[in-house]
Protein backbone atom coordinates (compact mmCIF):
# COMPACT_ATOMS: atom_id res chain seq x y z
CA UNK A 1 12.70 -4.29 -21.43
CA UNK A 2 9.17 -5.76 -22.15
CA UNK A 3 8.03 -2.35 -20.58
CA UNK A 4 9.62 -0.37 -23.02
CA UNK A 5 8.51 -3.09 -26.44
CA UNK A 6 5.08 -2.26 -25.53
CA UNK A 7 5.19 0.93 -24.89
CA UNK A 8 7.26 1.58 -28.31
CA UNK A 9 4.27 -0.28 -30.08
CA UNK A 10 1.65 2.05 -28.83
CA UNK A 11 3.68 4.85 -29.88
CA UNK A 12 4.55 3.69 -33.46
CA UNK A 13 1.19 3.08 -33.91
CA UNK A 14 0.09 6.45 -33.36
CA UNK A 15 2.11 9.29 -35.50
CA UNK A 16 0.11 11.87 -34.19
CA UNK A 17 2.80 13.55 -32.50
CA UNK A 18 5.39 13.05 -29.62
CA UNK A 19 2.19 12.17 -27.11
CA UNK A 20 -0.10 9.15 -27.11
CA UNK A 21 -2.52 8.25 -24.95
CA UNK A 22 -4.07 4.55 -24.45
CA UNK A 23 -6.24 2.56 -22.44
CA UNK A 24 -4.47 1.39 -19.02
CA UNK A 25 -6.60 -2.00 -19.86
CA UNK A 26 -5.26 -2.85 -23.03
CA UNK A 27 -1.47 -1.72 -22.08
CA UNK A 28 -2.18 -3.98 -18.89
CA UNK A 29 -3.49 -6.95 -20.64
CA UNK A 30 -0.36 -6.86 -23.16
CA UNK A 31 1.76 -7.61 -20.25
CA UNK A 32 2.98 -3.92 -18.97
CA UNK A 33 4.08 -4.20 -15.56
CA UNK A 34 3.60 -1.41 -13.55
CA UNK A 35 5.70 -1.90 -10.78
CA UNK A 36 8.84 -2.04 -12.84
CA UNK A 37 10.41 1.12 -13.61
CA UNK A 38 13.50 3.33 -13.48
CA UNK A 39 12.19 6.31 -11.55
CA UNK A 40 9.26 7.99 -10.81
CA UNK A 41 8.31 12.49 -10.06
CA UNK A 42 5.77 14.07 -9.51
CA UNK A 43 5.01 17.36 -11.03
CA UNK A 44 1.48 19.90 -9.77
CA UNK A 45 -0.14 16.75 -8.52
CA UNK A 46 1.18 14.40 -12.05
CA UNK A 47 3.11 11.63 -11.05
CA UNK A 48 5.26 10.51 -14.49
CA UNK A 49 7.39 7.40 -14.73
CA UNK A 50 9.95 6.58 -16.26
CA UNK A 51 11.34 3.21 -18.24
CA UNK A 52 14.31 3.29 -20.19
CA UNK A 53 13.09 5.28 -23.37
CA UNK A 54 9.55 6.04 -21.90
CA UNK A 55 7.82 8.68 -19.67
CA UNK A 56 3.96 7.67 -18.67
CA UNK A 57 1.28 8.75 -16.47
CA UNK A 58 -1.75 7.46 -15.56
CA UNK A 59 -5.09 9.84 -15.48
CA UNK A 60 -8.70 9.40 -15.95
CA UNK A 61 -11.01 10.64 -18.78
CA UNK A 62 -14.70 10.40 -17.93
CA UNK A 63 -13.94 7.86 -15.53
CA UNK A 64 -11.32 5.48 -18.06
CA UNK A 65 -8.66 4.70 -17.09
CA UNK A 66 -5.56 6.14 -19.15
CA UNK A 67 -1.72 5.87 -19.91
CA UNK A 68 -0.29 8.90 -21.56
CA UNK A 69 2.81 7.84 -22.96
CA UNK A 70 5.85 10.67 -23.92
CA UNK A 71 9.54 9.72 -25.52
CA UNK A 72 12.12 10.74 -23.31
C-alpha cells in the first residue's frame, strides 16, 4: 500500500491531466519499491505495471530516468 500513497501524492500534485510523469530518483528515494506489484504487460516494447490503483512505466528522457504514472 506504500506503493500506491506515493504514487497518489505525485499524482495529486500534478492536475495536469490523467498522466504524470516524475523522476524515478525522487519516487525511489520516497520509498517506492519496485519489485512489489500486482501485475506487469508489456505493450510495442512498453512494459506498464500495475499496483492497486496505479499503472507506471519507466522510460528515459535525454538520458533521465522517468516514471510515468496513469490511474487505472
Amino acid at each position: 500500500m506504500l506503493n500506491d500513497n506515493i504514487l497518489k501524492k505525485h499524482c495529486t500534485s500534478d492536475r495536469s491531466g490523467k498522466q504524470v510523469d516524475c523522476y524515478y530518483d525522487i519516487i525511489k528515494a520516497e520509498g517506492f519499491k519496485f519489485a512489489f506489484n500486482l501485475g506487469r504487460k508489456e505493450v510495442q516494447e512498453v512494459v506498464y505495471n500495475y499496483t492497486y490503483n496505479y499503472t507506471y512505466s519507466i522510460y528515459f528522457m535525454n538520458k533521465i530516468k522517468m516514471i510515468k504514472i496513469l490511474k487505472r
